[in-house]
C-alpha atoms as a PDB file:
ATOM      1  CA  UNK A   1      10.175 -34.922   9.875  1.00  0.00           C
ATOM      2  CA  UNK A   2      10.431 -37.936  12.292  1.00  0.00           C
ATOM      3  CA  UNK A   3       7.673 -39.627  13.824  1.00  0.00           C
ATOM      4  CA  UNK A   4       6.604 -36.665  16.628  1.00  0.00           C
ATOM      5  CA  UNK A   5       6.038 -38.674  20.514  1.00  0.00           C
ATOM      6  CA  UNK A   6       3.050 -36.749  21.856  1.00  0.00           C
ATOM      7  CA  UNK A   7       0.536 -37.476  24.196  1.00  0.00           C
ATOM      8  CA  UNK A   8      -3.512 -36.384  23.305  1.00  0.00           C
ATOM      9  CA  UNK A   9      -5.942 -35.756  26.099  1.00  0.00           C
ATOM     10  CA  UNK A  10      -9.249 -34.547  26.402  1.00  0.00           C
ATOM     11  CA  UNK A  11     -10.688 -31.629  28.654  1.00  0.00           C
ATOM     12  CA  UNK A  12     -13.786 -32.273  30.344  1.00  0.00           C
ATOM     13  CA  UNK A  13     -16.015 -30.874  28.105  1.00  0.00           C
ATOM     14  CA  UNK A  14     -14.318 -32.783  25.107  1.00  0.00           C
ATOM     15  CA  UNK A  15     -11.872 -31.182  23.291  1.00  0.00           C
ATOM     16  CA  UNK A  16      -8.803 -33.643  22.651  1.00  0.00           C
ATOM     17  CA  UNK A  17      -5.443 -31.523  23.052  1.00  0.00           C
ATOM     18  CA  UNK A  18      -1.944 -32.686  22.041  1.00  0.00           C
ATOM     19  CA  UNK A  19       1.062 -32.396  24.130  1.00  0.00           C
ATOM     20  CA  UNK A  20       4.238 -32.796  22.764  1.00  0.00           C
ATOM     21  CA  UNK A  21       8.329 -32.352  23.326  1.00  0.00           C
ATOM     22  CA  UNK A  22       9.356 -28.877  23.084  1.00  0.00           C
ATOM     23  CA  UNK A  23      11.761 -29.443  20.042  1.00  0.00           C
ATOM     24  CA  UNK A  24       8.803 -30.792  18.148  1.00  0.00           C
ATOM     25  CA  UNK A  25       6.845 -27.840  18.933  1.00  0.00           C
ATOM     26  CA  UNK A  26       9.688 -25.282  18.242  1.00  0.00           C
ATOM     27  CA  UNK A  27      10.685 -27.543  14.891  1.00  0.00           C
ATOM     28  CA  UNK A  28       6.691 -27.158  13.714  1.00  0.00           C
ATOM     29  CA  UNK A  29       6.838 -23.201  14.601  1.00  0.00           C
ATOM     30  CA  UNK A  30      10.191 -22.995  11.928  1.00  0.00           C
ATOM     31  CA  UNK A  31       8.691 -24.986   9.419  1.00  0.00           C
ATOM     32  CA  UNK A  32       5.188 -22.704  10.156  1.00  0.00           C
ATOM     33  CA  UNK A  33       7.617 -19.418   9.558  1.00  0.00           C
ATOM     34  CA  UNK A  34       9.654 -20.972   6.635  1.00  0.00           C
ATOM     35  CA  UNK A  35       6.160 -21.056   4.897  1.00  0.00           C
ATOM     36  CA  UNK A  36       4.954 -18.005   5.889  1.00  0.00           C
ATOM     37  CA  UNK A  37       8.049 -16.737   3.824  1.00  0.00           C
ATOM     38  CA  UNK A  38       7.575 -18.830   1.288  1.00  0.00           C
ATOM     39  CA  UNK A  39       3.705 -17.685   0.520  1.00  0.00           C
ATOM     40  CA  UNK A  40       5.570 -13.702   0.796  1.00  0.00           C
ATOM     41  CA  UNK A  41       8.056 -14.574  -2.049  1.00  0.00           C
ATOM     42  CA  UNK A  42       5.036 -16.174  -4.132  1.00  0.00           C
ATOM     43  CA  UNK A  43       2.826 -13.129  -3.492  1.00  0.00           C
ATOM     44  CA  UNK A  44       5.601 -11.139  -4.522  1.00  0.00           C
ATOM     45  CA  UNK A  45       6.518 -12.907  -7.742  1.00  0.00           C
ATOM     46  CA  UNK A  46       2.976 -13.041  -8.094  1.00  0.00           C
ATOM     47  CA  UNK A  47       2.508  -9.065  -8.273  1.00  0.00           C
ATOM     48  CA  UNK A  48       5.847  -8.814 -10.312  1.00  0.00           C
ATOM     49  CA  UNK A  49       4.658 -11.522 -13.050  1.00  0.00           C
ATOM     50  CA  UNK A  50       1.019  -8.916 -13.162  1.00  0.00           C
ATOM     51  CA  UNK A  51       2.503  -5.769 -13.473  1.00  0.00           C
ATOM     52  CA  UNK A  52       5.029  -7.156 -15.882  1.00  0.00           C
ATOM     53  CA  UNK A  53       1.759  -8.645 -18.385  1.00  0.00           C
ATOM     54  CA  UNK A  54      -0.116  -5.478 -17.665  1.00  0.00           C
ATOM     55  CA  UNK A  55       3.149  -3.524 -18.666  1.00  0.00           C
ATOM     56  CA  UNK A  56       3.497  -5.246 -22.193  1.00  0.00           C
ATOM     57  CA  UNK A  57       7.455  -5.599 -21.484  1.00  0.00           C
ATOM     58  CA  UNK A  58       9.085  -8.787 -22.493  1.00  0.00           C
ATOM     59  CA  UNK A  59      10.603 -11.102 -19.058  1.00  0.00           C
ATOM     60  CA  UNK A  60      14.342 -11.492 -19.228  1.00  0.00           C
ATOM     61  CA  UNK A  61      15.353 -14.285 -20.333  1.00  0.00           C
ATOM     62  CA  UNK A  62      16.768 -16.545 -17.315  1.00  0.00           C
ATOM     63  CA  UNK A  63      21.025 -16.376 -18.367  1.00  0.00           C
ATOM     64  CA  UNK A  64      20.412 -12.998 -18.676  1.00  0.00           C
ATOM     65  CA  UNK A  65      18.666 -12.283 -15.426  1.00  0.00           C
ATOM     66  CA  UNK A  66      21.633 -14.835 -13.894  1.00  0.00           C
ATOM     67  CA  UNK A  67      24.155 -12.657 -15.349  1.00  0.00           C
ATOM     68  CA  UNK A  68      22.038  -9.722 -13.375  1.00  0.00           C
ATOM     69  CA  UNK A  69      22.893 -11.509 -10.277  1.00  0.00           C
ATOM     70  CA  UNK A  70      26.635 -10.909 -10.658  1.00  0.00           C
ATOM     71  CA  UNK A  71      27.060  -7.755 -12.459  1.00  0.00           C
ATOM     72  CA  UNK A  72      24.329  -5.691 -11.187  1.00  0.00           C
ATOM     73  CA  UNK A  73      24.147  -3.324 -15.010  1.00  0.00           C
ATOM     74  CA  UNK A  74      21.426  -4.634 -16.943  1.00  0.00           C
ATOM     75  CA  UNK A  75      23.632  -3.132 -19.651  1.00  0.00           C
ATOM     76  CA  UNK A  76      27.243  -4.774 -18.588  1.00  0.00           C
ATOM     77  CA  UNK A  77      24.458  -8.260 -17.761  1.00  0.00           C
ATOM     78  CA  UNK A  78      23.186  -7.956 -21.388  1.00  0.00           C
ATOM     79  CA  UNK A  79      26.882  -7.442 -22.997  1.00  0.00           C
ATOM     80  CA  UNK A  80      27.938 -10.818 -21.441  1.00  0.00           C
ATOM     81  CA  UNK A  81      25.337 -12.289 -22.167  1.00  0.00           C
ATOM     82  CA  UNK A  82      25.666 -11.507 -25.881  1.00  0.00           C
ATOM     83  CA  UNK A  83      29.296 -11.967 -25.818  1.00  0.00           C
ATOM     84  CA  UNK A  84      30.878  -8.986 -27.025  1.00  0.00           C
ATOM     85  CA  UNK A  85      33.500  -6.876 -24.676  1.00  0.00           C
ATOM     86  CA  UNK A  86      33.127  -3.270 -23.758  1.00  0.00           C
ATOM     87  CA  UNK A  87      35.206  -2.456 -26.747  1.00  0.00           C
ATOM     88  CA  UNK A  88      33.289  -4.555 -29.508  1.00  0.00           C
ATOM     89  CA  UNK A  89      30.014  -3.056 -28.289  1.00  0.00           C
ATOM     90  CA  UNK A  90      30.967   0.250 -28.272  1.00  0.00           C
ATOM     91  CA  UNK A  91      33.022   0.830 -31.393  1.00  0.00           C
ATOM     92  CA  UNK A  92      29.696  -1.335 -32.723  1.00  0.00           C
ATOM     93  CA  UNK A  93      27.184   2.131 -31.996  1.00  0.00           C
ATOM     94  CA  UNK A  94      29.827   4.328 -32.019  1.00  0.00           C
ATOM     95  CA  UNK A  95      30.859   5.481 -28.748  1.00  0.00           C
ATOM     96  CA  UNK A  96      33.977   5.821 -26.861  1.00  0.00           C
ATOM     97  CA  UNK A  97      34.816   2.384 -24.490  1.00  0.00           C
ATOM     98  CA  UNK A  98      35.290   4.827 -21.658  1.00  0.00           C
ATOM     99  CA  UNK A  99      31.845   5.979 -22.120  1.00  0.00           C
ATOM    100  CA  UNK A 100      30.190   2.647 -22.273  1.00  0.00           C
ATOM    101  CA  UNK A 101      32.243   1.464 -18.834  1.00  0.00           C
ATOM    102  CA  UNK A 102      30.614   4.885 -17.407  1.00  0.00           C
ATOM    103  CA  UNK A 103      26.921   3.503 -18.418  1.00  0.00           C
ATOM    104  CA  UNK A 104      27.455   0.424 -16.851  1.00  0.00           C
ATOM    105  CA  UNK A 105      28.520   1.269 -13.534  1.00  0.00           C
ATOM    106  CA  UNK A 106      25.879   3.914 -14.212  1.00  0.00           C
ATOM    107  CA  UNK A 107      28.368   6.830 -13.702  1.00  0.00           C
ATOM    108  CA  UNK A 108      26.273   8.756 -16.624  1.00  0.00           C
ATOM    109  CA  UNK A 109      22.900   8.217 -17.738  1.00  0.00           C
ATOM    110  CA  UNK A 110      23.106   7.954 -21.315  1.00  0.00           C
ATOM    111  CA  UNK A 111      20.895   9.816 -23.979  1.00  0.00           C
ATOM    112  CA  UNK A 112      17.876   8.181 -25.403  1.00  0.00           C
ATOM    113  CA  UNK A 113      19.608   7.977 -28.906  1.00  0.00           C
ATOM    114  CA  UNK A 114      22.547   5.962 -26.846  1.00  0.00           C
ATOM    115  CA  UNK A 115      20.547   3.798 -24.821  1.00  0.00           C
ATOM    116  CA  UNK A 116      18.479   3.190 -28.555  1.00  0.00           C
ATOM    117  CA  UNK A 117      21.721   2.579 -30.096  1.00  0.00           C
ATOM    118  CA  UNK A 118      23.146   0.089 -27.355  1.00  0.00           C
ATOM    119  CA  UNK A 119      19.734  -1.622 -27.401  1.00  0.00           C
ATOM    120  CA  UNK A 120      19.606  -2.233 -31.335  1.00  0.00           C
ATOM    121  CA  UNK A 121      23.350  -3.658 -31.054  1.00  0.00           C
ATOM    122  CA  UNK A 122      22.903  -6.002 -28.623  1.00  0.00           C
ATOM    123  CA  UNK A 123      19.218  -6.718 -30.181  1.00  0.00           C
ATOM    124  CA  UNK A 124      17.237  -6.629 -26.904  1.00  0.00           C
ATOM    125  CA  UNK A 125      14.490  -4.008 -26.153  1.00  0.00           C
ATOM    126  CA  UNK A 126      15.027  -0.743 -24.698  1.00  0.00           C
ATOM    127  CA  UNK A 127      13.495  -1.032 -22.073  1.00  0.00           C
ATOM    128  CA  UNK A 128      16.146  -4.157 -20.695  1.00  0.00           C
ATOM    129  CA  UNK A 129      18.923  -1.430 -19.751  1.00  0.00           C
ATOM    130  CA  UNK A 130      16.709   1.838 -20.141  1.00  0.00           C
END
């Protein structure tokens, strides 16, 4: 931030007040709410990391949680990230491609045995695309 020009006076019974330009002032109030949103996404991460220990899951790993960014299906997400099309994966546990497309855009839910299945192949836990 540049050097603010302000003036400080004091009251009469001695309290020393600053006085400064207005875009000073309003650039101190952003930087004041930018950190006020900060401190939110920290608490926030802050719960998430907690439940996520108290949980016993595993954290996704960080491509994997990029790929999340752009494909929205942990399922499709984990498939990229270990490579393998929609067809490799599912003539790999043994389902149709058609199926495996529907689970990803989350058309159909899946049965346990499935989700087990698509789990094992791409050797993550279930609980990634459950």
């Amino acid at each position: 931030m540049a050097k603010a020009s302000h003036q400080t006076i004091k009251t009469p019974s001695g309290e020393e007040l600053v006085v400064l330009p207005r875009a000073d002032y309003d650039r101190l109030r952003a930087m004041a709410a930018e950190t006020e949103e900060d401190l939110a996404d920290v608490s926030v991460y802050d719960a998430a990391v907690a439940d996520l220990a108290a949980s016993g899951a595993s954290p996704l790993p960080a491509e994997l949680s990029a790929l999340l960014l752009k494909y929205k299906s942990r399922l499709a997400a984990a498939r990229r990230w270990r490579g393998m099309s929609q067809a490799e994966l599912a003539a790999k546990v043994g389902i149709g491609q058609g199926y495996l497309s529907d689970l990803e855009t989350k058309r159909r839910k899946g049965v346990a045995s499935t989700i087990e299945r698509l789990a094992a192949a791409l050797d993550i836990p279930v609980a990634w695309i459950a």
